[in-house]
N, C-alpha and C. Protein backbone atom coordinates (compact mmCIF):
# COMPACT_ATOMS: atom_id res chain seq x y z
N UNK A 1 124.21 90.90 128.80
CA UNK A 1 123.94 92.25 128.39
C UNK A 1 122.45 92.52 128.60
N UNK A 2 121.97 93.65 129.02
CA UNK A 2 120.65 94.13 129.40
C UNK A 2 119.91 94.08 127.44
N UNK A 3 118.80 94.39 128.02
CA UNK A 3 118.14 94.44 126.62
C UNK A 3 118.18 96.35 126.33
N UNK A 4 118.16 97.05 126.91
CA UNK A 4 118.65 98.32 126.54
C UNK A 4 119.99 98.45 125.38
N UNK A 5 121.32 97.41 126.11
CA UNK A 5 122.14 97.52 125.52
C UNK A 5 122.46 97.18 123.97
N UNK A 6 121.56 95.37 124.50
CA UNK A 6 121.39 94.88 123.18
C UNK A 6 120.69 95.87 122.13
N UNK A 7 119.48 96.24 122.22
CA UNK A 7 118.94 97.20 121.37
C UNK A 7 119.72 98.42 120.73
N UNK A 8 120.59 99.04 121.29
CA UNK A 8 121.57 100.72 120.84
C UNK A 8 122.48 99.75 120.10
N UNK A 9 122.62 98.66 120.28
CA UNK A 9 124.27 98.18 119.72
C UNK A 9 123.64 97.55 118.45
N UNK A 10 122.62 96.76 118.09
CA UNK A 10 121.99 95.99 116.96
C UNK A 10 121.38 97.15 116.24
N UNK A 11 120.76 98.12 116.77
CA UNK A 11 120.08 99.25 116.17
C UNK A 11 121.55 100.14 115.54
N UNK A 12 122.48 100.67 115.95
CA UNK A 12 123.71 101.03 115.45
C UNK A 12 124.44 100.37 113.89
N UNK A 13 124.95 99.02 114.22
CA UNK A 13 125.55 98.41 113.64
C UNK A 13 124.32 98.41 112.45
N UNK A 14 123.55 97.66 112.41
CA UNK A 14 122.17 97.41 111.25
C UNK A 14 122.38 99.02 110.55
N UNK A 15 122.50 99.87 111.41
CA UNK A 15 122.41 101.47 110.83
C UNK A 15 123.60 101.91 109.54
N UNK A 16 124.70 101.27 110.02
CA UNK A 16 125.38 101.85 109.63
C UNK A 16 125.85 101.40 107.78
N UNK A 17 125.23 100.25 106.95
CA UNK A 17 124.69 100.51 105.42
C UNK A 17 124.17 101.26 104.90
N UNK A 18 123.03 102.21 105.70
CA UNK A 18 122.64 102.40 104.85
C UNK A 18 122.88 104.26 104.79
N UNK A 19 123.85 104.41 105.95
CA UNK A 19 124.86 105.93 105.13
C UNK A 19 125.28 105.17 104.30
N UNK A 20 125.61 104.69 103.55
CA UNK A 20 126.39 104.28 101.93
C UNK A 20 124.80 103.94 101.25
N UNK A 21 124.06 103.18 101.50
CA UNK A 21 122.84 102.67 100.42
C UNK A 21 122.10 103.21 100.88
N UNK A 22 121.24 104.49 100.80
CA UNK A 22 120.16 104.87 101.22
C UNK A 22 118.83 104.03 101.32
N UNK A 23 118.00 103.75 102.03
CA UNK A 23 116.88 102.94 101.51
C UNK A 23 115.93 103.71 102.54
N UNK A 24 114.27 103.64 101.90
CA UNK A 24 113.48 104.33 102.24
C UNK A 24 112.31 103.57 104.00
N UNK A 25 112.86 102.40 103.81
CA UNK A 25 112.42 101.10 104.43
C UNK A 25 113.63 101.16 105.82
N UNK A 26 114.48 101.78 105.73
CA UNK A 26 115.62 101.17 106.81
C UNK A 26 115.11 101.26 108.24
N UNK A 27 114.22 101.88 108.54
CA UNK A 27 113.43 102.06 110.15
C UNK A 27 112.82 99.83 110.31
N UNK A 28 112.30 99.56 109.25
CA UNK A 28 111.93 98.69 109.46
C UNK A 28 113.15 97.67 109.23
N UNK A 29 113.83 97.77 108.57
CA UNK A 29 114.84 96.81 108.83
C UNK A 29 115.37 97.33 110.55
N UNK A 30 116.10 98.04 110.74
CA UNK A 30 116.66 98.40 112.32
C UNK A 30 115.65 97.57 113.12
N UNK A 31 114.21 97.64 112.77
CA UNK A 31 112.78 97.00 114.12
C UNK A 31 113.34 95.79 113.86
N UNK A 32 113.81 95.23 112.44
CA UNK A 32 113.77 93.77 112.66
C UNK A 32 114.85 93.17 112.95
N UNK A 33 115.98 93.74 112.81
CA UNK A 33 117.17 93.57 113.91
C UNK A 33 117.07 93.55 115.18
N UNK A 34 116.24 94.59 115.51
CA UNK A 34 116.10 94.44 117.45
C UNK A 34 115.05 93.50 117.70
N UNK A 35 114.57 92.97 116.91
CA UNK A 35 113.29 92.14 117.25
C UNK A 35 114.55 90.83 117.67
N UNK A 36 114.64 90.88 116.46
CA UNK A 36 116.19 89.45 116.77
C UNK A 36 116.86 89.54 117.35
N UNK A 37 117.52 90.54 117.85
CA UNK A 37 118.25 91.11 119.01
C UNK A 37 117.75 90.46 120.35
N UNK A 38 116.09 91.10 120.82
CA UNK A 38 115.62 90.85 121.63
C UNK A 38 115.19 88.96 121.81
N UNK A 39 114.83 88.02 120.93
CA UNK A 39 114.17 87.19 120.72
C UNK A 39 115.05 86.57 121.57
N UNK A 40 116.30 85.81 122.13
CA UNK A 40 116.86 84.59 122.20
C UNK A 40 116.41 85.18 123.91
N UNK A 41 116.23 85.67 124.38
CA UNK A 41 116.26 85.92 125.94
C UNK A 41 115.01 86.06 126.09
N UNK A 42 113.93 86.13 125.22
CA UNK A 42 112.69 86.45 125.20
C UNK A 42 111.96 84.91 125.12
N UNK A 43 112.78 84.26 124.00
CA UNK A 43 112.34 82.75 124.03
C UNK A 43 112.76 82.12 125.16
N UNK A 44 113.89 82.10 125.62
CA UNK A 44 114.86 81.37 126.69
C UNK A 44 113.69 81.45 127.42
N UNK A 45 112.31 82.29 128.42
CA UNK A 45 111.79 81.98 129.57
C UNK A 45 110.88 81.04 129.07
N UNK A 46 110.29 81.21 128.12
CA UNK A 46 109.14 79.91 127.50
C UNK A 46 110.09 78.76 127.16
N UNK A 47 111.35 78.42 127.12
CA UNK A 47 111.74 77.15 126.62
C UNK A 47 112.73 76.73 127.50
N UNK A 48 113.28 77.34 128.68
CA UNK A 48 114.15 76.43 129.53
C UNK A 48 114.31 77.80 130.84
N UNK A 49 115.03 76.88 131.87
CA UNK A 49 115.35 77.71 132.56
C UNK A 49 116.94 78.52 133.19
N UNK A 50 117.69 77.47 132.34
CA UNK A 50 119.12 78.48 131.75
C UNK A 50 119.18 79.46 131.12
N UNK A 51 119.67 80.35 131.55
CA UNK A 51 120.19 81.21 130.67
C UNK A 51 121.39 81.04 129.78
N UNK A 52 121.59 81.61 128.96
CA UNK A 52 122.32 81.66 127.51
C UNK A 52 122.86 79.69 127.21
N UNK A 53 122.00 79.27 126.73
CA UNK A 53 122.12 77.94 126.35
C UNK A 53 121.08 77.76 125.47
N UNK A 54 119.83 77.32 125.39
CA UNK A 54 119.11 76.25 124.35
C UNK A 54 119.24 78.15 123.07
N UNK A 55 118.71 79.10 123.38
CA UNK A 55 118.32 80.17 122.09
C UNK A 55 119.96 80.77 122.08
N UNK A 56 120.69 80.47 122.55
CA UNK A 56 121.56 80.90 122.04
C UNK A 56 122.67 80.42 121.32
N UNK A 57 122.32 79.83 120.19
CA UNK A 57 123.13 78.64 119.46
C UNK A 57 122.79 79.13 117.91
N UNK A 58 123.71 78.67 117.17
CA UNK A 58 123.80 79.01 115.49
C UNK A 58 122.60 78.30 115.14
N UNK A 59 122.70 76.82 115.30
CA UNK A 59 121.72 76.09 115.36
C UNK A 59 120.17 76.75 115.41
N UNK A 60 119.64 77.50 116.22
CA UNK A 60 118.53 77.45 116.72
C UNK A 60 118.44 79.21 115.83
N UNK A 61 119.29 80.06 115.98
CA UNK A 61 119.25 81.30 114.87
C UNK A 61 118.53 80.63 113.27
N UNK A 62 119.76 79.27 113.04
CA UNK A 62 118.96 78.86 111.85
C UNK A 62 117.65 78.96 111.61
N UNK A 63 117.73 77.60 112.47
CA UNK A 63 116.17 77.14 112.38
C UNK A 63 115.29 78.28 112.64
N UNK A 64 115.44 79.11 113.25
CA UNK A 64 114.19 80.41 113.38
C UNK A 64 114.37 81.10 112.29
N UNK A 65 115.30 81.95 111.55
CA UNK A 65 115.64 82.22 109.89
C UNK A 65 114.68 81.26 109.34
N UNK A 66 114.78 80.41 109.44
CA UNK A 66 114.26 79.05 107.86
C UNK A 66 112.63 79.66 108.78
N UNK A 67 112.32 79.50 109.37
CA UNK A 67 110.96 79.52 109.44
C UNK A 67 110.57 81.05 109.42
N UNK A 68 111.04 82.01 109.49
CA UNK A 68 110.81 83.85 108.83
C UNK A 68 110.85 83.06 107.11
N UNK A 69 111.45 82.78 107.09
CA UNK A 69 111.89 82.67 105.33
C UNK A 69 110.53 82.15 104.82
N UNK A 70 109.59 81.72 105.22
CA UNK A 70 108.54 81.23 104.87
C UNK A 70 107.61 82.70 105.00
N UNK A 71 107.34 83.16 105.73
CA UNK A 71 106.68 84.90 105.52
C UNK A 71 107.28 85.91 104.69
N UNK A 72 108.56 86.46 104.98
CA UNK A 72 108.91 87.35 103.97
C UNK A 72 110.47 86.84 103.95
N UNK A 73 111.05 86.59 103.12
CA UNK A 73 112.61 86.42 102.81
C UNK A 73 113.63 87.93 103.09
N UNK A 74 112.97 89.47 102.97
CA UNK A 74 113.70 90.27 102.62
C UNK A 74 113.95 90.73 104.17
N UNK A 75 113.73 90.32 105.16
CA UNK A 75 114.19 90.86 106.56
C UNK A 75 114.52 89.76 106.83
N UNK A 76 114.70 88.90 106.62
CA UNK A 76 115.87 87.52 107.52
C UNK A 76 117.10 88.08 107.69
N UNK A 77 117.60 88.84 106.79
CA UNK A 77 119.27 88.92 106.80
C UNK A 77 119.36 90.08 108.23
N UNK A 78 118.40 91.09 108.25
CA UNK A 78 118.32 91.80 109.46
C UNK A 78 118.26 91.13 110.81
N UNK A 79 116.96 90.14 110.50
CA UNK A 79 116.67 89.16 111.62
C UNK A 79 118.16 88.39 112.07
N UNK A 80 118.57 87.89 111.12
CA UNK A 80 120.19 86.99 111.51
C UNK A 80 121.22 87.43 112.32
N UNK A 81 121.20 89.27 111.62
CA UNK A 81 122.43 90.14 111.86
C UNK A 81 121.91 90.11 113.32
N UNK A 82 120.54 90.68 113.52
CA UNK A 82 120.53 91.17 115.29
C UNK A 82 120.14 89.67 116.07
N UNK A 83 120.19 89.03 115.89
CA UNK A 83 120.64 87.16 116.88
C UNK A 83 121.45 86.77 116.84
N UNK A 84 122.68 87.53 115.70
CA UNK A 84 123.59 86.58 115.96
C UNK A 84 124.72 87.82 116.84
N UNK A 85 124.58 89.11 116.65
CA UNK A 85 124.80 90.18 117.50
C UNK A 85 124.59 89.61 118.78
N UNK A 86 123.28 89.36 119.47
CA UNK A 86 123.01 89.22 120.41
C UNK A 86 124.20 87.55 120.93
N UNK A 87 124.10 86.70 120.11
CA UNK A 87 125.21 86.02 120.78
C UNK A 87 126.70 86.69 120.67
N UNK A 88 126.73 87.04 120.03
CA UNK A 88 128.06 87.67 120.31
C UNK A 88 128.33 88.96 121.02
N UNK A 89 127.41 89.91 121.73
CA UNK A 89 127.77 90.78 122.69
C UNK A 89 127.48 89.70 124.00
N UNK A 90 126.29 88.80 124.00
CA UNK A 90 127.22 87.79 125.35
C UNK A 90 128.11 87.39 125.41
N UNK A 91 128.40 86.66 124.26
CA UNK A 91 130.05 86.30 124.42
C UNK A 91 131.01 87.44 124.69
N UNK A 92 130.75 87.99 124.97
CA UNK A 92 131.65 89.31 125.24
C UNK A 92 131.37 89.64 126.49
N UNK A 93 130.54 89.00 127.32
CA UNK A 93 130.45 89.56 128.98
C UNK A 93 131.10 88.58 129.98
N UNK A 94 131.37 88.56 130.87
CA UNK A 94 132.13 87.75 131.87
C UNK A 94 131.74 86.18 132.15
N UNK A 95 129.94 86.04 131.43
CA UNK A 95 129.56 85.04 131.58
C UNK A 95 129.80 84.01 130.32
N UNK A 96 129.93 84.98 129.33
CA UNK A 96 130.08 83.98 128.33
C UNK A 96 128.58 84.19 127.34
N UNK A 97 129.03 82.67 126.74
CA UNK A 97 127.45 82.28 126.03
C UNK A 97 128.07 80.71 126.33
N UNK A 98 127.56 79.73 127.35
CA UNK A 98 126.84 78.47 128.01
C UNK A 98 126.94 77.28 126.78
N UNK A 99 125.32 77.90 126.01
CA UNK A 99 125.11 76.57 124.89
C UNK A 99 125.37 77.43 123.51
N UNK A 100 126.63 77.90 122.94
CA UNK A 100 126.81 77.83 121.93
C UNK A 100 126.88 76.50 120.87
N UNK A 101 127.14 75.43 121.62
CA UNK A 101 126.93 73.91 120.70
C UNK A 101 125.97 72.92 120.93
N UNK A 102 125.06 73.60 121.87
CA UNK A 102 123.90 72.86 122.08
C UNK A 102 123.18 72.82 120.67
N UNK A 103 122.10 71.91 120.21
CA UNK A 103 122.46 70.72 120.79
C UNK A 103 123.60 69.47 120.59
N UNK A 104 124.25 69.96 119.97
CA UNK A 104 125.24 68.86 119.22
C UNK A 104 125.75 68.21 120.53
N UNK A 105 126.26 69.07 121.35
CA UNK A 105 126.58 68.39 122.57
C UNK A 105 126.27 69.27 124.03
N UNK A 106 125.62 68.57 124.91
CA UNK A 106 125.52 69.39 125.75
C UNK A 106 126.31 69.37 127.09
N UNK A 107 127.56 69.07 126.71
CA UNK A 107 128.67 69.54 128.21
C UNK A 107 128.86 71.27 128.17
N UNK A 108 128.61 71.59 129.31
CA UNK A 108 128.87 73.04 129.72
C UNK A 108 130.35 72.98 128.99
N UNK A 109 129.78 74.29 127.77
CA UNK A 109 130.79 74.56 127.30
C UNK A 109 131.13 76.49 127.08
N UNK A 110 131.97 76.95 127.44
CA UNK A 110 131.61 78.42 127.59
C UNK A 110 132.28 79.29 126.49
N UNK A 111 131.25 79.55 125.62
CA UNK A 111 131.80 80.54 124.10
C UNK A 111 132.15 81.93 124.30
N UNK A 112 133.41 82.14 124.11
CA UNK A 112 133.85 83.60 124.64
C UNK A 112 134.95 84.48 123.55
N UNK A 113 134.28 85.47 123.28
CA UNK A 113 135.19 86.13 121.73
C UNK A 113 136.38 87.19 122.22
N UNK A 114 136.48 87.32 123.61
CA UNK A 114 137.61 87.78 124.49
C UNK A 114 137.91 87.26 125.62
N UNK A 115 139.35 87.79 126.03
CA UNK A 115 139.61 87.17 126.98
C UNK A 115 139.03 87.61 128.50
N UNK A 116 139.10 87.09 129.48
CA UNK A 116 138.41 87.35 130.59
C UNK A 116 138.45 88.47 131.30
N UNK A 117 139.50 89.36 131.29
CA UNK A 117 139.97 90.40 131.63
C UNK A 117 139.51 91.50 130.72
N UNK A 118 139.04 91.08 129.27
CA UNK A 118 138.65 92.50 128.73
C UNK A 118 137.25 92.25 128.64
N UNK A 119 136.57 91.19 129.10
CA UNK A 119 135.13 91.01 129.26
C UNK A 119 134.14 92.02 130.23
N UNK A 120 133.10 92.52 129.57
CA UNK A 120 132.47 93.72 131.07
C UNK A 120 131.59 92.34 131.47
N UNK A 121 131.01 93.04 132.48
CA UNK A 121 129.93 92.48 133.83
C UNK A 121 128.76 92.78 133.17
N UNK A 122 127.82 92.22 133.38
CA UNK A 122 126.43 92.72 132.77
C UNK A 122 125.76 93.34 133.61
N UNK A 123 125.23 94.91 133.10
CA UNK A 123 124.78 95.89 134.25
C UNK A 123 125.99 96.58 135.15
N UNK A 124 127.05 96.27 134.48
CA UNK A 124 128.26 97.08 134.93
C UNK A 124 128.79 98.30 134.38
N UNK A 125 129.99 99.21 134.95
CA UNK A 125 130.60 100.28 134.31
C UNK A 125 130.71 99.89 132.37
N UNK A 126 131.45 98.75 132.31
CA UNK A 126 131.97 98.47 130.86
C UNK A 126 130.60 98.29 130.01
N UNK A 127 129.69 97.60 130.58
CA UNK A 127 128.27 98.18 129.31
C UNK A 127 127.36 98.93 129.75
N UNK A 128 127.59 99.79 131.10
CA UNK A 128 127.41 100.69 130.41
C UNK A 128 128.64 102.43 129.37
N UNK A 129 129.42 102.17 129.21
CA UNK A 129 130.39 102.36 128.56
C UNK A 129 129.92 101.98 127.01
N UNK A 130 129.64 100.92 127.19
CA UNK A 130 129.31 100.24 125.66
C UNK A 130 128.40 100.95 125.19
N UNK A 131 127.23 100.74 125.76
CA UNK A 131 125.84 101.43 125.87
C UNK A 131 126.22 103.23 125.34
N UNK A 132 126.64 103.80 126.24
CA UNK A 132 127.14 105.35 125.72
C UNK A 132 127.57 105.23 123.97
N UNK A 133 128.71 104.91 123.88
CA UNK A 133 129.37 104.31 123.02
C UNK A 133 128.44 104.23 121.48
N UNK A 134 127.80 103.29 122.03
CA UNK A 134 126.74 102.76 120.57
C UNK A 134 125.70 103.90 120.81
N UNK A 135 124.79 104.75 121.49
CA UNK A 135 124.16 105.89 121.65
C UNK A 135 124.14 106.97 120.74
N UNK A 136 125.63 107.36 121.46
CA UNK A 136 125.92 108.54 120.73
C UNK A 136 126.54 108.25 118.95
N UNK A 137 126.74 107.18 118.24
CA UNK A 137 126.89 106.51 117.33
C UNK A 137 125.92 106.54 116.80
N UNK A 138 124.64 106.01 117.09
CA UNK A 138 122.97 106.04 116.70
C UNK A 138 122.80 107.45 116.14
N UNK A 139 123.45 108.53 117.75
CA UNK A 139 122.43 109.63 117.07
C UNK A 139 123.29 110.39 116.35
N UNK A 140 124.70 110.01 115.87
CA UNK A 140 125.35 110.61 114.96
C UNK A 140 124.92 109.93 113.19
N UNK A 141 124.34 108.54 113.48
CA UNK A 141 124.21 108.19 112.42
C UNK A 141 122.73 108.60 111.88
N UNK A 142 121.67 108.70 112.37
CA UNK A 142 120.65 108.83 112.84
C UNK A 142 120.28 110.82 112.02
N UNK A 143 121.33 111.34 112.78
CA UNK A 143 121.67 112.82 112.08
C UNK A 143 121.73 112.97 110.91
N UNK A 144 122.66 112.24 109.76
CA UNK A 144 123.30 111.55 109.03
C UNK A 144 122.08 111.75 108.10
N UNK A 145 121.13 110.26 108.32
CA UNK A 145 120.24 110.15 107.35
C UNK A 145 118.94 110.57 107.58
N UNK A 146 118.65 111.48 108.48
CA UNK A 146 117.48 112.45 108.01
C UNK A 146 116.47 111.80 108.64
């Protein structure tokens, strides 16, 4: 998934508590969802040269959580929601997600939350479809809370 996409879809979903809980702060929670959103593909060029393998693992979401948790505790849960989003709209593209069990084991193993046929292409019709989709969602929610 492009980072455009990732961003409308983590920025959406994160959005949509707080039509029920108003909070005066929610712009900065949404930044810190897309920050996490953005991070595992952002780290991936400084730490290997696969894509979706070493940052894209539960494992490694942890361990980056536990070390936010040491600055402020009250945006981790944002931080979590948009990394662990981000593995799971790859798992949702044709490629998969690679190292979902890295490191526990590292045989090419390919994590996929649909089947192959309802998977889009990345930079294809289906996200961008998705992309529309979560957009116009944003700016209905977006309307919403003022």
């Amino acid at each position: 998934m492009v980072k455009a996409t990732h961003t409308i879809t983590t920025a959406t979903v994160v959005s949509i508590p707080f039509l029920i809980v108003p909070n005066d702060y929610y712009m900065l929670y949404i930044l810190t969802a897309v920050i996490g959103t953005l991070l595992p593909d952002l780290l991936e060029n400084f730490i290997t040269t696969k894509h979706r393998t070493t940052t894209h693992n539960i494992i490694y979401v942890t361990f980056v959580s536990l070390v936010l948790f040491l600055f402020e505790y009250t945006f981790i849960a944002t931080f979590f929601l948009g990394y662990i989003l981000h593995i799971m709209l790859d798992s949702c593209s044709k490629i998969g997600v690679k190292g979902a069990l890295y490191p526990i084991t590292s045989k090419e193993y390919v994590f996929a939350l649909l089947p192959y046929k309802l998977r889009y292409k990345v930079g294809g019709k289906g996200e961008l479809f998705i992309f529309l989709i979560f957009a116009l969602l944003m700016y209905l929610i977006h309307t919403k809370l003022g």
